[in-house]
Structure formats: C-alpha cells, structure tokens
N, C-alpha and C. Protein backbone atom coordinates (compact mmCIF):
# COMPACT_ATOMS: atom_id res chain seq x y z
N UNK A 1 172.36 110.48 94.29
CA UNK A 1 171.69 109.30 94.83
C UNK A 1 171.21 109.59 96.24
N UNK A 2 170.04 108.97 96.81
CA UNK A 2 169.58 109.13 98.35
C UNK A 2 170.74 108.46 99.05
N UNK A 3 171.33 109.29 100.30
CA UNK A 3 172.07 108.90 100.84
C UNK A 3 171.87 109.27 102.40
N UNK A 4 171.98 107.62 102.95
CA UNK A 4 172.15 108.44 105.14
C UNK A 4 173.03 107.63 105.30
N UNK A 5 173.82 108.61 106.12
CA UNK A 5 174.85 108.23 106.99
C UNK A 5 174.54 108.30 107.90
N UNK A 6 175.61 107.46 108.88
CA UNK A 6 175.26 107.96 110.76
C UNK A 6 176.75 108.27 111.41
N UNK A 7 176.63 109.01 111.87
CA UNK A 7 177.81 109.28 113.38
C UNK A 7 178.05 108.48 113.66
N UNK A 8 178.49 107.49 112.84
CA UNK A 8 179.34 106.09 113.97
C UNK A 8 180.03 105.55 113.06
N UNK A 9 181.54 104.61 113.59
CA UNK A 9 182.19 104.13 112.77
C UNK A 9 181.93 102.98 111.76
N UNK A 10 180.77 102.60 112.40
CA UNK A 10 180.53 101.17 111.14
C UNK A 10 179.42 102.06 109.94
N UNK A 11 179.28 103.25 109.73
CA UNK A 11 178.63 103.63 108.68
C UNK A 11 177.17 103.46 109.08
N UNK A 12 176.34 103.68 107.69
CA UNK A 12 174.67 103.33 107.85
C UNK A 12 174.16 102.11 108.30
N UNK A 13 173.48 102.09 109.26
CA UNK A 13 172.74 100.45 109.28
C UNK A 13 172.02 99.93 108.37
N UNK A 14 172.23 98.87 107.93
CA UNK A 14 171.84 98.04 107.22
C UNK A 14 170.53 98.18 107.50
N UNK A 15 169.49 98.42 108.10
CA UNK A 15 167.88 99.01 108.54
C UNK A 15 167.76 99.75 107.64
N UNK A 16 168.19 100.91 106.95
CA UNK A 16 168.05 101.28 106.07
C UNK A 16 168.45 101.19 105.09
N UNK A 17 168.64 100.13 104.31
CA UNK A 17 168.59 99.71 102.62
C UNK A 17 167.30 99.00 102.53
N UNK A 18 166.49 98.95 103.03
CA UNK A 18 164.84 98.41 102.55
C UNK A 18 164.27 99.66 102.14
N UNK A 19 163.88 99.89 100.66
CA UNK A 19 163.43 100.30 100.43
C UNK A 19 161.91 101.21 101.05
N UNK A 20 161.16 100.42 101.78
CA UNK A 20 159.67 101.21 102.27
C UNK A 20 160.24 101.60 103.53
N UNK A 21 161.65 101.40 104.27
CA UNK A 21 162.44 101.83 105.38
C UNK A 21 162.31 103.18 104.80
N UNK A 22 163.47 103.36 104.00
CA UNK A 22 163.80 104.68 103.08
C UNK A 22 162.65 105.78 103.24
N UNK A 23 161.58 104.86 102.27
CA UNK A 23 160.87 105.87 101.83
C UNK A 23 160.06 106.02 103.05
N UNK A 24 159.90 105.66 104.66
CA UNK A 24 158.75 105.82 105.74
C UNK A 24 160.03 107.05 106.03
N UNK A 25 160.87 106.90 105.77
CA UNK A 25 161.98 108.06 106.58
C UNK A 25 161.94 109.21 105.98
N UNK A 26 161.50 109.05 104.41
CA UNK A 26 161.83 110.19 103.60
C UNK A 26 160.59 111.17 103.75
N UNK A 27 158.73 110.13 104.49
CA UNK A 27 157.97 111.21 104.51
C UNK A 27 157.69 111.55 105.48
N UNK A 28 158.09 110.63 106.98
CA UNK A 28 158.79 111.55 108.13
C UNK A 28 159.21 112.86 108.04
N UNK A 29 160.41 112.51 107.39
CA UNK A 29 160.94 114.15 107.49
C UNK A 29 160.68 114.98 106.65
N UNK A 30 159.70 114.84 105.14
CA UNK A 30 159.26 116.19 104.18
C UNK A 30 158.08 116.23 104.49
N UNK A 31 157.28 115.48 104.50
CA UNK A 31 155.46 115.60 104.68
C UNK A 31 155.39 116.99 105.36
N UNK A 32 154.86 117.64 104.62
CA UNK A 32 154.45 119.03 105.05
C UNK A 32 152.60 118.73 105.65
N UNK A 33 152.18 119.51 106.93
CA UNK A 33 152.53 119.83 107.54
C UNK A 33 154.07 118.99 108.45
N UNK A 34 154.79 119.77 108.91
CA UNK A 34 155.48 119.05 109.51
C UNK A 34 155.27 118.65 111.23
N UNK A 35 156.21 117.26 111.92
CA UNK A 35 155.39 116.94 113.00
C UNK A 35 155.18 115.36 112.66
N UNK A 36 153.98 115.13 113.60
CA UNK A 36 153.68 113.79 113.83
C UNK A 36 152.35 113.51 113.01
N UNK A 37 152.33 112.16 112.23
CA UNK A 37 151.50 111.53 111.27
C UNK A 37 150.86 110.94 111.60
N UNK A 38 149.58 111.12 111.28
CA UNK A 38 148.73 109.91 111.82
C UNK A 38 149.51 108.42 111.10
N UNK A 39 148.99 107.14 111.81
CA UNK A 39 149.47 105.88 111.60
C UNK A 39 148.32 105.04 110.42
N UNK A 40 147.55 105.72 110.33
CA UNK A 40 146.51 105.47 109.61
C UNK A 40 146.71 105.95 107.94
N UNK A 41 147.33 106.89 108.18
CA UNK A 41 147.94 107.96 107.06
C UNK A 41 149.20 106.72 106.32
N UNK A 42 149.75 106.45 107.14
CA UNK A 42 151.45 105.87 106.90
C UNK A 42 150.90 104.60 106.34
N UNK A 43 149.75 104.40 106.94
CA UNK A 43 149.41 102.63 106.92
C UNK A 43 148.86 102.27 105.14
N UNK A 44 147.66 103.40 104.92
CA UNK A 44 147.08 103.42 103.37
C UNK A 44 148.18 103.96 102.35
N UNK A 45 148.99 104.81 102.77
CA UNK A 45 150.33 105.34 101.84
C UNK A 45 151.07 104.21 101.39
N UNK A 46 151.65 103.04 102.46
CA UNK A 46 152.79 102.61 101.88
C UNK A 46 152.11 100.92 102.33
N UNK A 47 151.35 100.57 102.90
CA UNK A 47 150.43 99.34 102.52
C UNK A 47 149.25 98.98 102.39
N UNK A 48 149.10 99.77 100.83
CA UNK A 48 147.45 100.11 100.93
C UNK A 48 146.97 98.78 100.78
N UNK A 49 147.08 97.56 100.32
CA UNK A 49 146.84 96.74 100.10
C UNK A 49 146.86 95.34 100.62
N UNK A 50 147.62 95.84 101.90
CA UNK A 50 147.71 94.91 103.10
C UNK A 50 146.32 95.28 103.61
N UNK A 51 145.73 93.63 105.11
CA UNK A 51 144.84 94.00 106.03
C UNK A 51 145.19 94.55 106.62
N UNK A 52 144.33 95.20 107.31
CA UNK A 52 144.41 96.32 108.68
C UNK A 52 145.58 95.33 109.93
N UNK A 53 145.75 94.50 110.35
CA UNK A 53 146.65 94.32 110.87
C UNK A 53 148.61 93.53 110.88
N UNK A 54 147.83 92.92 108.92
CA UNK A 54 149.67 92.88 108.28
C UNK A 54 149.92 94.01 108.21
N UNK A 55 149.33 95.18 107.91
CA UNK A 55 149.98 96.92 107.59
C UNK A 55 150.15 97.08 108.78
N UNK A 56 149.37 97.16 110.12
CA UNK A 56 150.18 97.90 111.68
C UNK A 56 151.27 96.83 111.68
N UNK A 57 151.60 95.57 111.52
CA UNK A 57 152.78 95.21 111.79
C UNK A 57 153.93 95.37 110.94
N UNK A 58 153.48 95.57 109.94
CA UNK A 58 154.88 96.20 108.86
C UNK A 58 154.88 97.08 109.50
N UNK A 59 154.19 98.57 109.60
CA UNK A 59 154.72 99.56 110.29
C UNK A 59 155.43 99.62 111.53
N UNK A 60 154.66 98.64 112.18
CA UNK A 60 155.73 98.45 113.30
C UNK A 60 157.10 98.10 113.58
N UNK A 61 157.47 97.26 112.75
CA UNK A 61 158.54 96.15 112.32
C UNK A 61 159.29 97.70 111.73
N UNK A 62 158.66 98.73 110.64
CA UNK A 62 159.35 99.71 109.87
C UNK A 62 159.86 100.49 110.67
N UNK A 63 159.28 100.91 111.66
CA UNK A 63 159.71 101.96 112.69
C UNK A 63 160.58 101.40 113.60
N UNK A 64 160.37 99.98 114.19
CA UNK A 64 161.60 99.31 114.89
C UNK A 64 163.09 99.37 114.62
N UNK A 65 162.94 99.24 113.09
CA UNK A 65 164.20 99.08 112.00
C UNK A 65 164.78 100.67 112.35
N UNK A 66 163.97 101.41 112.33
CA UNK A 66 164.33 103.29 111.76
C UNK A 66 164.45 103.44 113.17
N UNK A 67 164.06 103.08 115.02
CA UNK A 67 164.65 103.49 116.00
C UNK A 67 166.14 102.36 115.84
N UNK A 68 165.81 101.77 115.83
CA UNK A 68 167.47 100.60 115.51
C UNK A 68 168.79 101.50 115.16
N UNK A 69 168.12 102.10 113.96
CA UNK A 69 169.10 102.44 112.86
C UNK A 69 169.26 104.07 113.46
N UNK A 70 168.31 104.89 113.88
CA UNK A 70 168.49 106.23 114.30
C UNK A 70 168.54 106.56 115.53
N UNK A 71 168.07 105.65 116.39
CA UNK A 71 168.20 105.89 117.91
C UNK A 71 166.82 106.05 118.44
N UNK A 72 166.52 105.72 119.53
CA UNK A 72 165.45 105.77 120.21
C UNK A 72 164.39 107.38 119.93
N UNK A 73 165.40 107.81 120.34
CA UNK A 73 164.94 109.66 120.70
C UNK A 73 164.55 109.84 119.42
N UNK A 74 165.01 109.19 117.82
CA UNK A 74 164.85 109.69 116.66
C UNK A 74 163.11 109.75 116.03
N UNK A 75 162.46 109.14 116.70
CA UNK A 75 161.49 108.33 116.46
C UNK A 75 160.40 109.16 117.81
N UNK A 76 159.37 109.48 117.32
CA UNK A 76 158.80 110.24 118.34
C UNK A 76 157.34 109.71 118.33
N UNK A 77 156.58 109.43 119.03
CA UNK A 77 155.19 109.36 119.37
C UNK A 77 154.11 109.80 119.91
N UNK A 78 152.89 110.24 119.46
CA UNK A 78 152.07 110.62 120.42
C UNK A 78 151.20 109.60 120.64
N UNK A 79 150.91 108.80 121.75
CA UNK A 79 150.36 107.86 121.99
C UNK A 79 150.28 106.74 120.75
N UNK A 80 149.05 106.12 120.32
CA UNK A 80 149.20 104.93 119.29
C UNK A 80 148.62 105.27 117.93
N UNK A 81 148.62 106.88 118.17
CA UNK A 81 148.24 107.27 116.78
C UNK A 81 149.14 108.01 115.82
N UNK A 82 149.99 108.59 116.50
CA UNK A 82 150.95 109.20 115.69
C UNK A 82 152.15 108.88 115.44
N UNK A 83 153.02 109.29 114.88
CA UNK A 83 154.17 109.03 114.61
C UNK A 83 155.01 109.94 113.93
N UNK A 84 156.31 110.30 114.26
CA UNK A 84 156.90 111.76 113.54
C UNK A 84 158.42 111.57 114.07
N UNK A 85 159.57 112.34 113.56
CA UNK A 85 160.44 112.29 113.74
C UNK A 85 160.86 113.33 114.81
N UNK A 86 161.74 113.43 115.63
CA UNK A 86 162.39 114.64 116.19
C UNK A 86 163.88 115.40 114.91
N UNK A 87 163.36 116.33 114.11
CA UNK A 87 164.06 116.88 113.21
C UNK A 87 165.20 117.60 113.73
N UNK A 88 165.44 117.96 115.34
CA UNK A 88 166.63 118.50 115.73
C UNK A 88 167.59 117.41 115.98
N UNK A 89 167.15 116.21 115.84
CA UNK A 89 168.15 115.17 116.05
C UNK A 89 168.58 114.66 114.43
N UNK A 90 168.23 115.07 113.51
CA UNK A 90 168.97 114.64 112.74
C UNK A 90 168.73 115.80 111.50
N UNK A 91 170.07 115.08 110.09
CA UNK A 91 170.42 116.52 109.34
C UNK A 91 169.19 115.64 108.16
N UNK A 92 168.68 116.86 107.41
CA UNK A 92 168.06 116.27 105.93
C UNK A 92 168.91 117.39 104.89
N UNK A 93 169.32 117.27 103.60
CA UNK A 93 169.69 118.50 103.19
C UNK A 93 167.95 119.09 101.84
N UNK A 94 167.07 118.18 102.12
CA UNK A 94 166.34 118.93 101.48
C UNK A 94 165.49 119.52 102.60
N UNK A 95 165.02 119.72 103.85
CA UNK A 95 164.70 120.53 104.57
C UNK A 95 165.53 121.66 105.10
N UNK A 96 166.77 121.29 104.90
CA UNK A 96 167.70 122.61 105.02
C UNK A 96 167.50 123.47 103.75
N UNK A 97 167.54 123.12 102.74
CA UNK A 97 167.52 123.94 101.52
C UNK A 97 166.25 124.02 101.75
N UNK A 98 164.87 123.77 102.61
CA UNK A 98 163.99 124.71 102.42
C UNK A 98 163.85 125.68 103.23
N UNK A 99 164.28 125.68 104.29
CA UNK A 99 164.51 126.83 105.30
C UNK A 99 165.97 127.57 104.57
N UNK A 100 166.30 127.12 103.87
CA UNK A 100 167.04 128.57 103.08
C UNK A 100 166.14 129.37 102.49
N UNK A 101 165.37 128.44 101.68
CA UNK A 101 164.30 129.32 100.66
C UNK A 101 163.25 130.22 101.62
N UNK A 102 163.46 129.85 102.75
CA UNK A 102 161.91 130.59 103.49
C UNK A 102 162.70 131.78 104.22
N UNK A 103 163.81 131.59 104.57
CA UNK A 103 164.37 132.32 104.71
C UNK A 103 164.98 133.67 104.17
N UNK A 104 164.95 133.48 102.81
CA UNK A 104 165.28 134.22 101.63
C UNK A 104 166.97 133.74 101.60
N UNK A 105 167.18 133.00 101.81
CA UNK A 105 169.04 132.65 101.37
C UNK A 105 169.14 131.95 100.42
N UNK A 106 168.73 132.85 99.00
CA UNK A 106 168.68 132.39 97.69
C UNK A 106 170.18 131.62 97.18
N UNK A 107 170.74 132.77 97.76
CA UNK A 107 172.55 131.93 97.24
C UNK A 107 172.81 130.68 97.72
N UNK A 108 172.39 130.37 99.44
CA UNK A 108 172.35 129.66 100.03
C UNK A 108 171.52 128.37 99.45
N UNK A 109 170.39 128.50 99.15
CA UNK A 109 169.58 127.31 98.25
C UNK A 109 170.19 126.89 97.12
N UNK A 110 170.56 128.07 96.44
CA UNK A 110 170.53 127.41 94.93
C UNK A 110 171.53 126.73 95.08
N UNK A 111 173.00 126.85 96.25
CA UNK A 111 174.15 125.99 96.14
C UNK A 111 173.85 124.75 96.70
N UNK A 112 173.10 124.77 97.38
CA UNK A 112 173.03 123.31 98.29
C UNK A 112 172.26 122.45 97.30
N UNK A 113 171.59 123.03 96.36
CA UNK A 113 170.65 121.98 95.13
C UNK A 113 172.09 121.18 94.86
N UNK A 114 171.84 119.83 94.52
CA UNK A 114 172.92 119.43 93.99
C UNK A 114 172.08 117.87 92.54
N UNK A 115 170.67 118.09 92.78
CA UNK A 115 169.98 117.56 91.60
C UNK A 115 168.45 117.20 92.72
N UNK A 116 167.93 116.32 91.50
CA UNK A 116 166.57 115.75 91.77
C UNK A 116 166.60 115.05 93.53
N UNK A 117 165.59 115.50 93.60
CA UNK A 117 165.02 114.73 95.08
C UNK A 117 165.31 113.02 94.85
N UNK A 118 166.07 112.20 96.14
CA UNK A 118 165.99 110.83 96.01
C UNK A 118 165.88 110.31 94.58
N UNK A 119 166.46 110.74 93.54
CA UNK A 119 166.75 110.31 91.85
C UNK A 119 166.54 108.98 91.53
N UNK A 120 165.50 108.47 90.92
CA UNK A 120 165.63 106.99 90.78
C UNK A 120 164.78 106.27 91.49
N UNK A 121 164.32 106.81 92.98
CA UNK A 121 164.09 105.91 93.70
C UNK A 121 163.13 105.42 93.39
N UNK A 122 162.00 104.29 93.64
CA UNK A 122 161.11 103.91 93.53
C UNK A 122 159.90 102.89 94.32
N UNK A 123 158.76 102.85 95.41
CA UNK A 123 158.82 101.87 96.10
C UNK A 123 157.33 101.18 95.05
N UNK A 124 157.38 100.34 94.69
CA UNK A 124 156.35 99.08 94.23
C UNK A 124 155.63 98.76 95.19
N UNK A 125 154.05 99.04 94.87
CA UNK A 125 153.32 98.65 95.25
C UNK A 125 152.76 100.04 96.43
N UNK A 126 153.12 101.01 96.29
CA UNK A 126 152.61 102.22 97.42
C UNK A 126 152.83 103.25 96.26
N UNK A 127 151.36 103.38 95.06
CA UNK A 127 151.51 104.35 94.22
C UNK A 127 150.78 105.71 94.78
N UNK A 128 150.20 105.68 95.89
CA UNK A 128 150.25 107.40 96.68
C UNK A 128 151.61 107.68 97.40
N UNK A 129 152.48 106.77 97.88
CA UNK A 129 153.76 107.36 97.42
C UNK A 129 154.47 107.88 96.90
N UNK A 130 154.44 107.30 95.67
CA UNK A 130 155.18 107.88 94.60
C UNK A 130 154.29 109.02 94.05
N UNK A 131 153.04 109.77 93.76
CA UNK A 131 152.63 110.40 93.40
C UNK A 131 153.32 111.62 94.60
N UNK A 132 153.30 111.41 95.75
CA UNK A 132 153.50 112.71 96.66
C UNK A 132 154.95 112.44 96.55
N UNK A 133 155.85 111.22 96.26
CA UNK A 133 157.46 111.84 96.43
C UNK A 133 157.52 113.10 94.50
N UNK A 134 156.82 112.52 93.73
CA UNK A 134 156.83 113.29 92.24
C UNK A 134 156.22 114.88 92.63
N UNK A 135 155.60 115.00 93.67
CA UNK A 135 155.13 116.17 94.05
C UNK A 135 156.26 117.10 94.76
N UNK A 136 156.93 116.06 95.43
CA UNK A 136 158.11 116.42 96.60
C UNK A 136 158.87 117.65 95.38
N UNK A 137 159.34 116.22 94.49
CA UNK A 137 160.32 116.38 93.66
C UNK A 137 160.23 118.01 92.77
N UNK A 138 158.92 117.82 92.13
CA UNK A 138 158.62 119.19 91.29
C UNK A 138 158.47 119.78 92.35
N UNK A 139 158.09 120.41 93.27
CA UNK A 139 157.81 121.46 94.16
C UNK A 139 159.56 121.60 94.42
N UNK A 140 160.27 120.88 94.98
CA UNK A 140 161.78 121.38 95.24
C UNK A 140 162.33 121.95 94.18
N UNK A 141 162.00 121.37 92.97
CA UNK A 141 163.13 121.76 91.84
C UNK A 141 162.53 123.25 91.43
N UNK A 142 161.18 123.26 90.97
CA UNK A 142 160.31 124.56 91.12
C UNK A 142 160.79 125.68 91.87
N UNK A 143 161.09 125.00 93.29
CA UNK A 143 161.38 126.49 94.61
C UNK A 143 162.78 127.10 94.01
N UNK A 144 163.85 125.97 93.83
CA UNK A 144 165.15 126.13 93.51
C UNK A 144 165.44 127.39 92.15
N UNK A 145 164.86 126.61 91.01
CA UNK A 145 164.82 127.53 90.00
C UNK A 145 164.32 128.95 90.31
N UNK A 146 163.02 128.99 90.48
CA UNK A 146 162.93 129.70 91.12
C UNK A 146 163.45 131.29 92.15
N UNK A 147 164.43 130.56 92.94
CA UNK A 147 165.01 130.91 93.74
C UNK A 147 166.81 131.49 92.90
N UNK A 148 167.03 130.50 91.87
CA UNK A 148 167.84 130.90 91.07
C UNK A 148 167.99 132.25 89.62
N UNK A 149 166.78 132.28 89.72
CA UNK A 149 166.36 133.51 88.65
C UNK A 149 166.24 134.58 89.59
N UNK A 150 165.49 134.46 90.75
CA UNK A 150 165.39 135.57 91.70
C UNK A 150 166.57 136.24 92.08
N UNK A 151 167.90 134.91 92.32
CA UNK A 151 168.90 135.89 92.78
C UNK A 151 169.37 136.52 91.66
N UNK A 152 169.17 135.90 90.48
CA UNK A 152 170.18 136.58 88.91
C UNK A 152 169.37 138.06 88.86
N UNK A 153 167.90 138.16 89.29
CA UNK A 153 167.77 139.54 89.14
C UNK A 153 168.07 140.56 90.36
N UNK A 154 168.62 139.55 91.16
CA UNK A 154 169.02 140.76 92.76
C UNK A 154 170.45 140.93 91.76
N UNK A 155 170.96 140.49 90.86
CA UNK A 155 172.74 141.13 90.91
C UNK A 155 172.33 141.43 89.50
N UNK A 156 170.97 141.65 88.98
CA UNK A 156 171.14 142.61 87.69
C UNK A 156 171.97 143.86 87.87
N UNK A 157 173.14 144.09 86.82
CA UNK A 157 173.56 145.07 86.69
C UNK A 157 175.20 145.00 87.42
N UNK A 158 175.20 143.41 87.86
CA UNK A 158 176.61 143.48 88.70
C UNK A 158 177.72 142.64 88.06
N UNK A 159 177.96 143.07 86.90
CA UNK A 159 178.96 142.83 85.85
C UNK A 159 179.38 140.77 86.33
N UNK A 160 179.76 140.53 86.59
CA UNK A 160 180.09 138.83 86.22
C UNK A 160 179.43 137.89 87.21
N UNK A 161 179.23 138.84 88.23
CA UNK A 161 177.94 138.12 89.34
C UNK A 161 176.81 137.73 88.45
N UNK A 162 176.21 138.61 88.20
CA UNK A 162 175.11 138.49 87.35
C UNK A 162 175.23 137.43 86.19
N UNK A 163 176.15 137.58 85.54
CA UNK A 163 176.54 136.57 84.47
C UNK A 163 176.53 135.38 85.15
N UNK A 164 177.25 135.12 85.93
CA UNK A 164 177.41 133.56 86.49
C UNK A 164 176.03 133.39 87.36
N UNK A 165 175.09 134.22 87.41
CA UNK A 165 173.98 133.57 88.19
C UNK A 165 173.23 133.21 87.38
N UNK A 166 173.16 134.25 86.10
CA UNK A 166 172.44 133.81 85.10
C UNK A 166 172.60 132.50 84.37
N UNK A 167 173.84 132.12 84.28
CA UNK A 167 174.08 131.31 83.76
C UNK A 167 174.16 129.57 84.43
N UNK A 168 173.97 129.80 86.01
CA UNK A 168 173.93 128.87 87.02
C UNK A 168 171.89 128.36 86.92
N UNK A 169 171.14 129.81 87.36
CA UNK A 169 169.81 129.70 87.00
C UNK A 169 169.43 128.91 85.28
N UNK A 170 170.19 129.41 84.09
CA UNK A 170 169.75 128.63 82.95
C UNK A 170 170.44 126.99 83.26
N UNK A 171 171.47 126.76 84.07
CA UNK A 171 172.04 125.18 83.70
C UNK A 171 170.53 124.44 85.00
N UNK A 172 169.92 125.27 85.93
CA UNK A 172 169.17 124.83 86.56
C UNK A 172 167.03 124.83 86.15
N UNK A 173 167.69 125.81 84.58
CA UNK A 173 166.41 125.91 84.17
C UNK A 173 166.67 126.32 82.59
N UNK A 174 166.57 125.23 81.98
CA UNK A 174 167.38 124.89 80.37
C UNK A 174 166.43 125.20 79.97
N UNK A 175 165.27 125.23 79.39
CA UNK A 175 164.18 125.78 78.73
C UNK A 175 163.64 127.09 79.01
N UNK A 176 164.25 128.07 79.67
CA UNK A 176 163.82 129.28 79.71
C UNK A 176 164.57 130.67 78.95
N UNK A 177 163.65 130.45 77.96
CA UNK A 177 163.91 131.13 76.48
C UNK A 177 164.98 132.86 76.84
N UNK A 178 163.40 133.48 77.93
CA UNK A 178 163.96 134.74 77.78
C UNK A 178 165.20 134.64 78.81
N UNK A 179 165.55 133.72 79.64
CA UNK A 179 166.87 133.83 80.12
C UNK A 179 168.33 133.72 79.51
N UNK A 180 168.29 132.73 78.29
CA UNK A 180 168.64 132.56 77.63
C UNK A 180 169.05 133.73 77.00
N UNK A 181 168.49 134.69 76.67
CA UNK A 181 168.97 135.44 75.63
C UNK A 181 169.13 136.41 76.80
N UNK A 182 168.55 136.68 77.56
CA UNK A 182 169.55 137.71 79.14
C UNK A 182 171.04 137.34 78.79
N UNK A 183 171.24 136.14 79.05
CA UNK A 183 172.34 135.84 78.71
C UNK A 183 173.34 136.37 77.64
C-alpha cells in the first residue's frame, strides 16, 4: 500500500490522506525530468477541468497542506511558476530503487521491490494522471525485472546463487518461458 510517515511522534498528518494531496506528492517526487514543475503543468494534470483560477487555488490550498504536513523547506519554489520538492529532505523508496538501478546495484533493486507502485491507488477526475502514474508503474516494474534477470545471469554458473536469483527473477517475472526452464 502507499505509505508516508513522518519523524514525529503523532505519525502522518492528516494533510496527507486526500487523495490529489497524495498524488501532487507522488509527481513531485517521480516526474522525471527531476526538479521543479511548471504550475501550469500541475494545474491541467490534476484539475483539468477546473477554471484557471479554482485550479491555482486548489493548488495552492494542495501545496499549503504538503508544506503543513512536510515542512516548509520540503516544498521548494522558483518564483510563481514552479514548484518541486527538495528530495534531500525527504526518503521515497521508489527513487531510491532507481538510483540503485542507475547505479548498477542490481541486488540492491531487486530487494527493495517489494510490489506495484502506489497499488490501488486512484485519483477521479485527473485521467493524465493516472495514465503517467500506469506509466510510472510499468516502467518500475519493467526496470526491476529487468534488473532481476540481469543479476541471475551475473551468478550464471554459481551453484544456488544462481538458482535463487533465478528463481526470485521468475516470482518477479511469471511469464518468462525461457527462464522458466533455466530453471
């Protein structure tokens, strides 16, 4: 399940269980390039269907909620057009598992997969949302597998390593015939 916590004893703020909260946080921090978004970008994504000034005030009101809930510093601006997170101030584990993958720390990726991107989630009414979180989603699971066959052929030949990678890569990629029979 999507999950944030915070460094503090009362747990997550309640700022983030609104759903278009969630999801303004979730393309903060994956939207590749990474950095600061135009507001114009954020505004047709997640209220395409609002006027031009109910959408700047949801966004506004959205980002109020997400410095509330993350802290001032979390929340970054370049003047009144952009908007972006500061990523050294906080953890994501699907941007960590991609700087494993870019990194080449195949072992390192494939363990930190622990399933589908944000599983379930869904926001109504922002369907270029959901088309780029379904993009998110296949592109992560893609890198992972991926990344899981790659290491099964770095320990070809290494008696139960190999077996258990192989067999970690098929539970992460069930339809791949000729792995299967590697096996």
């Amino acid at each position: 399940a999507l999950e944030v916590r915070a460094n503090r004893p009362q747990g997550p703020p309640g700022e983030l269980t609104q759903p278009k909260r969630l999801a303004l946080l979730m393309y903060l921090a994956l939207a590749e390039p990474a950095g600061l978004h135009s507001r114009d970008r954020l505004l047709a994504l997640f209220w395409p269907e609002a006027d031009g000034a109910s959408s700047r005030h949801s966004l506004r009101n959205a980002l109020h909620a997400l410095r509330r809930a993350l802290g001032d510093e979390v929340i970054v601006t370049r003047g009144e057009a952009f908007v972006g997170l500061d990523l050294d101030r906080l953890r994501c584990d699907a941007l960590e598992l991609r700087a494993h993958l870019a990194a080449g720390r195949l072992e390192d990726a494939v363990s930190l997969w622990s399933g589908e991107l944000a599983p379930g989630f869904h926001l109504t009414g922002a369907p270029d949302f959901g088309h780029w979180l379904d993009g998110q989603r296949i592109g992560l699971r893609r890198a992972v597998r991926a990344a899981a066959w790659k290491r099964a052929n770095e320990l070809k030949g290494a008696g139960q390593a190999e077996v258990d990678a192989v067999r970690r890569a098929i539970r992460l990629d069930p339809g791949d015939e000729p792995g299967t029979r590697r096996l």
